[in-house]
ModelCIF file with pLDDT and N, C-alpha, C, O atoms, coordinates in Angstrom:
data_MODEL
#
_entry.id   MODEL 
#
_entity.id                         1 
_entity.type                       polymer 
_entity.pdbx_number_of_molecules   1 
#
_entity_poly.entity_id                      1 
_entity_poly.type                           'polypeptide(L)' 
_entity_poly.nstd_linkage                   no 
_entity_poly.nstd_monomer                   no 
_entity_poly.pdbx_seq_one_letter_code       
;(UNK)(UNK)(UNK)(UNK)(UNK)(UNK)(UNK)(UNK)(UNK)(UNK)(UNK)(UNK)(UNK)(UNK)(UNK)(UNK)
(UNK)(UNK)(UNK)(UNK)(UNK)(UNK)(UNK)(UNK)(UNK)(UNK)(UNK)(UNK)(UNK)(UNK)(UNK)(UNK)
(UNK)(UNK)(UNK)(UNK)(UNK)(UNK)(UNK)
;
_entity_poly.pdbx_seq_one_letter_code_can   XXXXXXXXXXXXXXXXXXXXXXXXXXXXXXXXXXXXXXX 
_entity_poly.pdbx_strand_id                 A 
#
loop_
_entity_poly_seq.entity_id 
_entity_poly_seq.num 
_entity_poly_seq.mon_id 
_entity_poly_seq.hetero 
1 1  UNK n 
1 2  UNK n 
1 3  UNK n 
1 4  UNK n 
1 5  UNK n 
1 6  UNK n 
1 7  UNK n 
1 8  UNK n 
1 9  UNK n 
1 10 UNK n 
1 11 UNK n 
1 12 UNK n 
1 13 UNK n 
1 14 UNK n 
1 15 UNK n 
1 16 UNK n 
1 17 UNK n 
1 18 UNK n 
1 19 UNK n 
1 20 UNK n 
1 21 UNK n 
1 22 UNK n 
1 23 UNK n 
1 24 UNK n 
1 25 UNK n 
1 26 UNK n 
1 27 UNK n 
1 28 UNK n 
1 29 UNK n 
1 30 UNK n 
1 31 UNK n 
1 32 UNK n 
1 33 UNK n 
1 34 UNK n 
1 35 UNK n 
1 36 UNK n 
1 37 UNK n 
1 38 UNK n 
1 39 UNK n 
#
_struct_asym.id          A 
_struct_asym.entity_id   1 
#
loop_
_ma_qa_metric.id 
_ma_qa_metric.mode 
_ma_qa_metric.name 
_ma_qa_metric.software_group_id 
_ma_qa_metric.type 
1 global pLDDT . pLDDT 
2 local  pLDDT . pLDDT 
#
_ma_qa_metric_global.metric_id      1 
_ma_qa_metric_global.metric_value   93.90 
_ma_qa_metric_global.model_id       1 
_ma_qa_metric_global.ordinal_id     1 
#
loop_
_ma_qa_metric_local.label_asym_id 
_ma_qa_metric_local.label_comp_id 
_ma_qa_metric_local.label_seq_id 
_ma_qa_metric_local.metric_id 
_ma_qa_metric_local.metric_value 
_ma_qa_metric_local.model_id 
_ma_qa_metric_local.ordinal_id 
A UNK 1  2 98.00 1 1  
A UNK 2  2 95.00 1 2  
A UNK 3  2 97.00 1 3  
A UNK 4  2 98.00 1 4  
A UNK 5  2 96.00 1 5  
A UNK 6  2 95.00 1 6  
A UNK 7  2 97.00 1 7  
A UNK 8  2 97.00 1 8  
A UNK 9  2 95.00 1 9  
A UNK 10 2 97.00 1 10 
A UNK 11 2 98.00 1 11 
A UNK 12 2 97.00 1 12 
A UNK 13 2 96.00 1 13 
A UNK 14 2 96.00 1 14 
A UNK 15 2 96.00 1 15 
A UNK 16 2 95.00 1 16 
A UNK 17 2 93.00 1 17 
A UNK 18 2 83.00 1 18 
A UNK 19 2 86.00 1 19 
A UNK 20 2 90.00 1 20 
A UNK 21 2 91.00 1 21 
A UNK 22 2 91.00 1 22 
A UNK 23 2 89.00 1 23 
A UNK 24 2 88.00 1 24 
A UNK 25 2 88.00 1 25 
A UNK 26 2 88.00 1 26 
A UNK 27 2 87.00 1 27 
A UNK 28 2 91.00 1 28 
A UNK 29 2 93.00 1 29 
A UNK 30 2 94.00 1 30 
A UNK 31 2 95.00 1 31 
A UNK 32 2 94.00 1 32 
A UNK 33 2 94.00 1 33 
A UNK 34 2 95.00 1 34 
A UNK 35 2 97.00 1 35 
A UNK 36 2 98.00 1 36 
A UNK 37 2 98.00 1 37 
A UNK 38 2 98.00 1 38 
A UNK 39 2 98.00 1 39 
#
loop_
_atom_site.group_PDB 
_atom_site.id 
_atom_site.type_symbol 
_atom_site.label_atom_id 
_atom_site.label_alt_id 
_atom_site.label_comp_id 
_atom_site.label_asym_id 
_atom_site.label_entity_id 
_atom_site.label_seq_id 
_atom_site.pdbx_PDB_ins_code 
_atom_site.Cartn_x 
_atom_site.Cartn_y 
_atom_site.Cartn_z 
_atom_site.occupancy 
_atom_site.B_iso_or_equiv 
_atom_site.pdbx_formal_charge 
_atom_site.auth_seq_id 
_atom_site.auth_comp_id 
_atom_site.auth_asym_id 
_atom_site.auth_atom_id 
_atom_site.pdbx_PDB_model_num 
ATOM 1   N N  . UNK A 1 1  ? -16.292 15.360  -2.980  1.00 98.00 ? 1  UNK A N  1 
ATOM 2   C CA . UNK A 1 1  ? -15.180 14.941  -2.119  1.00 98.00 ? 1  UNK A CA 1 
ATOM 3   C C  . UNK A 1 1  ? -14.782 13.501  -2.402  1.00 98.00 ? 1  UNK A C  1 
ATOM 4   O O  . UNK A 1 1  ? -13.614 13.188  -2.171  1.00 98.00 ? 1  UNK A O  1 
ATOM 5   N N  . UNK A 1 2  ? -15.705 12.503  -2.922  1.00 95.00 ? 2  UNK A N  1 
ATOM 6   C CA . UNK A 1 2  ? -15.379 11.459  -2.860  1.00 95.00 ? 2  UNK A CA 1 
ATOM 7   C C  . UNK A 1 2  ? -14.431 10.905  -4.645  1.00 95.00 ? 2  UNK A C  1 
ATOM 8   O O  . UNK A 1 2  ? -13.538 10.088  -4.870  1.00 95.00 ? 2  UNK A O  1 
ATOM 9   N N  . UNK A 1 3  ? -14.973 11.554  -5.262  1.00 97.00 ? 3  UNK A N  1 
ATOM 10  C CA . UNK A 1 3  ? -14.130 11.961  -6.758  1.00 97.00 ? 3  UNK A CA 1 
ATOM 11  C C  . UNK A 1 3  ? -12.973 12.564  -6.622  1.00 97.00 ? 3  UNK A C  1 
ATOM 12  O O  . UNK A 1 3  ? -11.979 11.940  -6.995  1.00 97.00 ? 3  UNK A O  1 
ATOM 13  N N  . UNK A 1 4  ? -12.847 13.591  -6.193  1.00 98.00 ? 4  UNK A N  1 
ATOM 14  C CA . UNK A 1 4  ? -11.365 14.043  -5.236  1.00 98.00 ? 4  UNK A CA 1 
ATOM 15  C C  . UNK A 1 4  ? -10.626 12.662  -4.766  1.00 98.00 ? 4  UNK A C  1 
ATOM 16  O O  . UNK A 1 4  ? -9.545  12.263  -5.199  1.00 98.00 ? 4  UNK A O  1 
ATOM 17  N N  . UNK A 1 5  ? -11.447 12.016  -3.780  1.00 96.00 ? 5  UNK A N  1 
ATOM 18  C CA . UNK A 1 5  ? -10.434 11.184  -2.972  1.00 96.00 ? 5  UNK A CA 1 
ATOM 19  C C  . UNK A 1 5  ? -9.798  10.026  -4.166  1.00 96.00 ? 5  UNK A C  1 
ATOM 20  O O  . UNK A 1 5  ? -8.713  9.452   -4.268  1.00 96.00 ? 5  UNK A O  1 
ATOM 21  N N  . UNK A 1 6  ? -11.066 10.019  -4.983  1.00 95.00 ? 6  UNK A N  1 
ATOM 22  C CA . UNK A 1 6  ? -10.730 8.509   -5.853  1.00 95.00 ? 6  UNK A CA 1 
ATOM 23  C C  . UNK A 1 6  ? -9.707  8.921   -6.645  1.00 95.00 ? 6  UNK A C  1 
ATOM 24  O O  . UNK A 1 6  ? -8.953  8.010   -6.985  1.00 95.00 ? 6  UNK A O  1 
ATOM 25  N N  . UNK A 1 7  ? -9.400  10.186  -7.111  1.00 97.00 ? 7  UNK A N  1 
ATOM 26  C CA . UNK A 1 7  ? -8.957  10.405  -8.034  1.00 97.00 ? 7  UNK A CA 1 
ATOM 27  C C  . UNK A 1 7  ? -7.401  10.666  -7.478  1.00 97.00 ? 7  UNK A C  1 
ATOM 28  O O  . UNK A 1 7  ? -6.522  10.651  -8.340  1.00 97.00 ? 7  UNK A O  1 
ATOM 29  N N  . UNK A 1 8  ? -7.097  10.848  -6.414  1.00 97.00 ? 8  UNK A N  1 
ATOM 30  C CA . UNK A 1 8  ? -5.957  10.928  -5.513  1.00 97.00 ? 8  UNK A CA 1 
ATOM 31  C C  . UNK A 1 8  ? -5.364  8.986   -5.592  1.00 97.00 ? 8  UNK A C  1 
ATOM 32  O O  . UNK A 1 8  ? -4.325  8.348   -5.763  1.00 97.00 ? 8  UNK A O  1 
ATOM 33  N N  . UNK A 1 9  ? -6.769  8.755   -5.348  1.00 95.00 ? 9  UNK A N  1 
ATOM 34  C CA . UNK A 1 9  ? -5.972  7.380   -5.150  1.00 95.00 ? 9  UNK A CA 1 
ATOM 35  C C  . UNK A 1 9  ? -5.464  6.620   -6.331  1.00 95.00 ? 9  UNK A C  1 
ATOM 36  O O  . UNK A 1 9  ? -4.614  5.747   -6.159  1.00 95.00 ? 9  UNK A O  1 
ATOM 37  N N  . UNK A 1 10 ? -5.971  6.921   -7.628  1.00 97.00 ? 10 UNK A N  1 
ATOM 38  C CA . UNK A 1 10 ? -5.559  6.368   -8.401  1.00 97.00 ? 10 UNK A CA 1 
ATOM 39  C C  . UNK A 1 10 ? -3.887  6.558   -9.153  1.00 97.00 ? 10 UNK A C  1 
ATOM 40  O O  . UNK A 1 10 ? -3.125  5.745   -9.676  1.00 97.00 ? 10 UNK A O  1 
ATOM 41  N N  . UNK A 1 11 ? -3.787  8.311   -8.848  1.00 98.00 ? 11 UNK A N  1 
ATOM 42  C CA . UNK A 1 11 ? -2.805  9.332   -9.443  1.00 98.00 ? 11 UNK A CA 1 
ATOM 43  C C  . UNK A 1 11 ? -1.779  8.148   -8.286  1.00 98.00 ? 11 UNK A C  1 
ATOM 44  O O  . UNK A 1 11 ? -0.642  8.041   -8.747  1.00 98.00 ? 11 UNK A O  1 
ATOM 45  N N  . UNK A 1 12 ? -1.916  7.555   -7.355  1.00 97.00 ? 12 UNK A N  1 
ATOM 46  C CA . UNK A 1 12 ? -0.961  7.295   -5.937  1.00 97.00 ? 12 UNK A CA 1 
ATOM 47  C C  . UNK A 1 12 ? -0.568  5.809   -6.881  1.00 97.00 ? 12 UNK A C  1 
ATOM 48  O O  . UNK A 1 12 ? 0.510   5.459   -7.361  1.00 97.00 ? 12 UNK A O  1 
ATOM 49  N N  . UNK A 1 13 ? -2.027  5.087   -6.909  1.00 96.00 ? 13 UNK A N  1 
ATOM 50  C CA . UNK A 1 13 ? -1.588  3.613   -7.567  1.00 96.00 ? 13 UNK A CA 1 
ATOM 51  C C  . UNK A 1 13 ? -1.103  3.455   -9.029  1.00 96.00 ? 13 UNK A C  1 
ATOM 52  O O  . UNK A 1 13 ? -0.411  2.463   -9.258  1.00 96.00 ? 13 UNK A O  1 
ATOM 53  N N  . UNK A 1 14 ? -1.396  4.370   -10.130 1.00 96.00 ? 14 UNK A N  1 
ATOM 54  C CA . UNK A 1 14 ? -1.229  4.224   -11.042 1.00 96.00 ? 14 UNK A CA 1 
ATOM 55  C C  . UNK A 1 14 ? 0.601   3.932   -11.258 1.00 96.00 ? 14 UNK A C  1 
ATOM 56  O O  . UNK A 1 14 ? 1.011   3.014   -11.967 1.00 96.00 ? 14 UNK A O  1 
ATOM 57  N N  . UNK A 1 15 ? 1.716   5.078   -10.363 1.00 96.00 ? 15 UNK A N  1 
ATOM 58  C CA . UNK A 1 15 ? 2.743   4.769   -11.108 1.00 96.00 ? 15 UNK A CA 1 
ATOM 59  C C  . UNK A 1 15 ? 3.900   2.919   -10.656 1.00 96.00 ? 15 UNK A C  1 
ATOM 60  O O  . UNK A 1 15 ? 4.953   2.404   -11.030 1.00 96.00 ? 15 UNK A O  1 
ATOM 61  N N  . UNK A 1 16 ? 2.190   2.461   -9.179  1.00 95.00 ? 16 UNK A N  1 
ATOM 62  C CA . UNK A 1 16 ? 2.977   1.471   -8.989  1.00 95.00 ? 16 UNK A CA 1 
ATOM 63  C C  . UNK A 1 16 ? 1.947   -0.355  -9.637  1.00 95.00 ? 16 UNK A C  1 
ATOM 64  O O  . UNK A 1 16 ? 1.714   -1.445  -9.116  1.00 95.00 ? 16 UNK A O  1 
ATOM 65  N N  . UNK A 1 17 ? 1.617   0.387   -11.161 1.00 93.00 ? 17 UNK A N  1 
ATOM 66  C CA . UNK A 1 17 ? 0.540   -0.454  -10.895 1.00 93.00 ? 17 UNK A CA 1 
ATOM 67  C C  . UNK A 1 17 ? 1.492   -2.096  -11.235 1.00 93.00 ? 17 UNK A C  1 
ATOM 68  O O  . UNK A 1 17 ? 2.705   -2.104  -11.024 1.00 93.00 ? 17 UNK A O  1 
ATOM 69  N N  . UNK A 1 18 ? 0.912   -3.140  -11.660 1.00 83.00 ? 18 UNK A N  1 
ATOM 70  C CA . UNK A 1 18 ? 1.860   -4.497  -11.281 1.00 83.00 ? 18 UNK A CA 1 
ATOM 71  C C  . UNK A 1 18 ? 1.923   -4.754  -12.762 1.00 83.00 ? 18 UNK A C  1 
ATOM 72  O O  . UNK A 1 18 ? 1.170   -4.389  -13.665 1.00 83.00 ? 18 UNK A O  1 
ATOM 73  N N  . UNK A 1 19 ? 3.491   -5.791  -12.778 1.00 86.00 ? 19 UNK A N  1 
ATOM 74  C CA . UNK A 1 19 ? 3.292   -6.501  -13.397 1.00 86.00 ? 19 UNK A CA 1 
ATOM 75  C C  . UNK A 1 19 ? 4.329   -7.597  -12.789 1.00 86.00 ? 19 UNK A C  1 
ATOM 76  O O  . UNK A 1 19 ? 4.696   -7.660  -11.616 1.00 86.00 ? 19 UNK A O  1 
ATOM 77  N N  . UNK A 1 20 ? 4.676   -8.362  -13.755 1.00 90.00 ? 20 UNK A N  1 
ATOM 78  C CA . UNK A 1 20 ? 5.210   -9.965  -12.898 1.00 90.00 ? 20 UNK A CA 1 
ATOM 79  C C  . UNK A 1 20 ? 6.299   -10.539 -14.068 1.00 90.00 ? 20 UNK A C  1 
ATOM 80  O O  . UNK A 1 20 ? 6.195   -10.428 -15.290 1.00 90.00 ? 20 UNK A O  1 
ATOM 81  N N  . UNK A 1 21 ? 7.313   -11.150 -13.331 1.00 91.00 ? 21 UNK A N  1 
ATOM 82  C CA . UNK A 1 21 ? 8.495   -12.185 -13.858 1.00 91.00 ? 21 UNK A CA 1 
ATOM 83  C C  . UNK A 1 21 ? 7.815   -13.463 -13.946 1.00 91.00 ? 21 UNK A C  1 
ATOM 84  O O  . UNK A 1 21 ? 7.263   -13.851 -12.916 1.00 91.00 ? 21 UNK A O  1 
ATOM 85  N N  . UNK A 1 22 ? 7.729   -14.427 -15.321 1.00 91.00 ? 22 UNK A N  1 
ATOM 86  C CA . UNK A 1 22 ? 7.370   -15.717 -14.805 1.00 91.00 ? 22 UNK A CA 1 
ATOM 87  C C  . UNK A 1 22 ? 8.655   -16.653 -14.588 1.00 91.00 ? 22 UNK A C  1 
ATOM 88  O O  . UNK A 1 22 ? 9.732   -16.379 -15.117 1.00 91.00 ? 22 UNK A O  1 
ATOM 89  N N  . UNK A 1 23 ? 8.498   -17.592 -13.906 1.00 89.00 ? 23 UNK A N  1 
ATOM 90  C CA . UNK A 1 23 ? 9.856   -18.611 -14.153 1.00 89.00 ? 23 UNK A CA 1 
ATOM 91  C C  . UNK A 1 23 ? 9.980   -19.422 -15.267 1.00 89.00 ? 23 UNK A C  1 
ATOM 92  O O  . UNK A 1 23 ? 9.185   -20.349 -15.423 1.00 89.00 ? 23 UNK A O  1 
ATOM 93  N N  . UNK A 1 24 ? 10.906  -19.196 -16.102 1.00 88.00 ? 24 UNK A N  1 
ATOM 94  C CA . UNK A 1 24 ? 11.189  -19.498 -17.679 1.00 88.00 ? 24 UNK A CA 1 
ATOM 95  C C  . UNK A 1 24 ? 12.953  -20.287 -17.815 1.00 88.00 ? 24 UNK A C  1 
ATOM 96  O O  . UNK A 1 24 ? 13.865  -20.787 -17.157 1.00 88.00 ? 24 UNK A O  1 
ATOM 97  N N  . UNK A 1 25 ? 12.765  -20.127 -18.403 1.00 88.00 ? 25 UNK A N  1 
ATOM 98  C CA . UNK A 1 25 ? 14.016  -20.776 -18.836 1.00 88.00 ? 25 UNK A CA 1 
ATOM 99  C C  . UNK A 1 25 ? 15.594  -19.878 -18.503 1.00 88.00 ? 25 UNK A C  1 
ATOM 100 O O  . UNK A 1 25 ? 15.771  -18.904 -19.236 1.00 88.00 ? 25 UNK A O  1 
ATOM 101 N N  . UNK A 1 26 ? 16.664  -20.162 -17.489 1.00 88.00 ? 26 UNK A N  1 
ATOM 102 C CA . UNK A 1 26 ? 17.331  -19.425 -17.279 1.00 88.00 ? 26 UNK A CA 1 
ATOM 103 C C  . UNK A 1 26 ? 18.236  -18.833 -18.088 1.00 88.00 ? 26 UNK A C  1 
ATOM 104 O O  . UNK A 1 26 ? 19.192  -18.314 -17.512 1.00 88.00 ? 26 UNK A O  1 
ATOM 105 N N  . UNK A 1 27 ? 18.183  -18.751 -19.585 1.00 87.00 ? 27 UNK A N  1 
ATOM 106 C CA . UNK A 1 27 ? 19.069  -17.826 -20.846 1.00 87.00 ? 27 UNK A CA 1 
ATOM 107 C C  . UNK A 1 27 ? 18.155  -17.201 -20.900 1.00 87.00 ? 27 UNK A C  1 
ATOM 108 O O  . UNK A 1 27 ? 18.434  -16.730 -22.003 1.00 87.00 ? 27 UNK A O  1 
ATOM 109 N N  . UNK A 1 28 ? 17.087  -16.669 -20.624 1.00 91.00 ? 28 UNK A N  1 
ATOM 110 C CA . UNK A 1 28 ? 15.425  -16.235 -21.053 1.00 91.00 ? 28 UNK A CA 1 
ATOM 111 C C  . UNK A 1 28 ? 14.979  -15.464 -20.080 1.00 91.00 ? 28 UNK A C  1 
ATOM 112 O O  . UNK A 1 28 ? 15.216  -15.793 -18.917 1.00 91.00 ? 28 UNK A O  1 
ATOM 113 N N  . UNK A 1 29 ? 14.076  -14.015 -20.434 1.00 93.00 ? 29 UNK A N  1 
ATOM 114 C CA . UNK A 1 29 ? 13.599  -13.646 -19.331 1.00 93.00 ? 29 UNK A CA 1 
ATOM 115 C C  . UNK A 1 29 ? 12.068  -13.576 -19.860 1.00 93.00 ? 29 UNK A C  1 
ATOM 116 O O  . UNK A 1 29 ? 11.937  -13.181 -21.018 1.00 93.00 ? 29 UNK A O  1 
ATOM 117 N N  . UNK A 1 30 ? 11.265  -13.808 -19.365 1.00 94.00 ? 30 UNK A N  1 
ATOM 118 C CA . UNK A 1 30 ? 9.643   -13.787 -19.951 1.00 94.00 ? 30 UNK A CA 1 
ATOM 119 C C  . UNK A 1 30 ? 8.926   -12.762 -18.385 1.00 94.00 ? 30 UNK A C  1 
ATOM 120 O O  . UNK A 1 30 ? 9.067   -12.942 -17.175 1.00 94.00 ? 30 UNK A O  1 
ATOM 121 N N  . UNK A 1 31 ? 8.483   -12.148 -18.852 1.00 95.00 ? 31 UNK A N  1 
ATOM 122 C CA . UNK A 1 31 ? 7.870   -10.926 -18.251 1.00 95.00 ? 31 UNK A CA 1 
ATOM 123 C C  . UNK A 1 31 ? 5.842   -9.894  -18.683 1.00 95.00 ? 31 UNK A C  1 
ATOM 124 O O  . UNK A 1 31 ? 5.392   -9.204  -19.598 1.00 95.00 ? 31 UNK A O  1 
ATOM 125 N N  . UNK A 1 32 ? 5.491   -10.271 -17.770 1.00 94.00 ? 32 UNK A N  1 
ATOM 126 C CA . UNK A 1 32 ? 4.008   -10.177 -17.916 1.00 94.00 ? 32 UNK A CA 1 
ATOM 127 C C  . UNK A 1 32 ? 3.653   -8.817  -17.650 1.00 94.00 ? 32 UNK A C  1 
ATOM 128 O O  . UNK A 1 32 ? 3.572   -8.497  -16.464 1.00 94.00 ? 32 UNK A O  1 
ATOM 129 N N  . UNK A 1 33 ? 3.411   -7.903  -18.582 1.00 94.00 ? 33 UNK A N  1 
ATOM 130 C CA . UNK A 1 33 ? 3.404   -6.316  -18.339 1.00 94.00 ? 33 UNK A CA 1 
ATOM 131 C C  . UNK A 1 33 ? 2.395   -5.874  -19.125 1.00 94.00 ? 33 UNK A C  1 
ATOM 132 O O  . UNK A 1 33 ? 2.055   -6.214  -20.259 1.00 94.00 ? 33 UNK A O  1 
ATOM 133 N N  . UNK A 1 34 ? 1.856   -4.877  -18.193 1.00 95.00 ? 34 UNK A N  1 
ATOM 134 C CA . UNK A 1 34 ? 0.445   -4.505  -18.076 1.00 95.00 ? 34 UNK A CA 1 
ATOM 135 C C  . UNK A 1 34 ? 0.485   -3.127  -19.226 1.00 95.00 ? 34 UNK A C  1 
ATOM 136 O O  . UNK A 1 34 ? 1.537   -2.489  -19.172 1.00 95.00 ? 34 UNK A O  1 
ATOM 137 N N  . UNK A 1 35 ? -0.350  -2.724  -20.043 1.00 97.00 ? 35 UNK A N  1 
ATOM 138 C CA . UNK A 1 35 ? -0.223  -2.084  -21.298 1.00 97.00 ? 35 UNK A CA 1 
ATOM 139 C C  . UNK A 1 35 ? -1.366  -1.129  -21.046 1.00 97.00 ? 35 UNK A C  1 
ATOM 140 O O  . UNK A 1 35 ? -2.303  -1.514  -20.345 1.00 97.00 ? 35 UNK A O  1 
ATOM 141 N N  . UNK A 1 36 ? -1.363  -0.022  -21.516 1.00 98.00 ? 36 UNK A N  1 
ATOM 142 C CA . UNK A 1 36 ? -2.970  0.738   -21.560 1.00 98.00 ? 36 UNK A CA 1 
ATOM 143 C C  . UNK A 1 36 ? -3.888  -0.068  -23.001 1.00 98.00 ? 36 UNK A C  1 
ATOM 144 O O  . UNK A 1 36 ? -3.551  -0.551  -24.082 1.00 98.00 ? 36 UNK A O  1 
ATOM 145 N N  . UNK A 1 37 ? -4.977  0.105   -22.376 1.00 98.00 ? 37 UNK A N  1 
ATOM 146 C CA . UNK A 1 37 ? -6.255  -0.483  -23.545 1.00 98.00 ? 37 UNK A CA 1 
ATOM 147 C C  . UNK A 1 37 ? -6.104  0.355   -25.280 1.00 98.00 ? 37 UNK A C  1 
ATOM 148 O O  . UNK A 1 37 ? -6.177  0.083   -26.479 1.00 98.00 ? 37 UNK A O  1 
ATOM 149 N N  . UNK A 1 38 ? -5.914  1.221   -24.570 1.00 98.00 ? 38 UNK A N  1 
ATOM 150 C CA . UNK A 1 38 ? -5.694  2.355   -25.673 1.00 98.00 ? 38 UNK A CA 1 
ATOM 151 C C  . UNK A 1 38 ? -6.680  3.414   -25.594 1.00 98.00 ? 38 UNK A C  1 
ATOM 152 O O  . UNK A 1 38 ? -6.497  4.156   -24.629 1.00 98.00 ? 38 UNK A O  1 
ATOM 153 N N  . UNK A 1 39 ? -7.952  3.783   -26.533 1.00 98.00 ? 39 UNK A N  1 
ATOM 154 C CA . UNK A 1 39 ? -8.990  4.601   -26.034 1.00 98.00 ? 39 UNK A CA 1 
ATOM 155 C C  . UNK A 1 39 ? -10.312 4.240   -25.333 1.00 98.00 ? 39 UNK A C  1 
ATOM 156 O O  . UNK A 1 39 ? -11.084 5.129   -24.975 1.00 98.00 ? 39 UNK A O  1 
#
């Protein structure tokens, strides 16, 4: 049950997981985004 729950919670957070705008130069957008590791 508790693998169930975790696994609910992740499927919930995964499609909002974060990333961030930094403040850069205003012609410029610089953006900090989160990537999979790979395997």
């Amino acid at each position: 049950a508790a693998g169930v729950a975790t696994l609910r919670q992740y499927a919930e957070l995964g499609p909002v997981h974060r990333g961030r705008a930094l403040a850069g130069d205003i012609d410029a957008l610089d953006v900090m985004a989160y990537t999979p590791r790979g395997v």
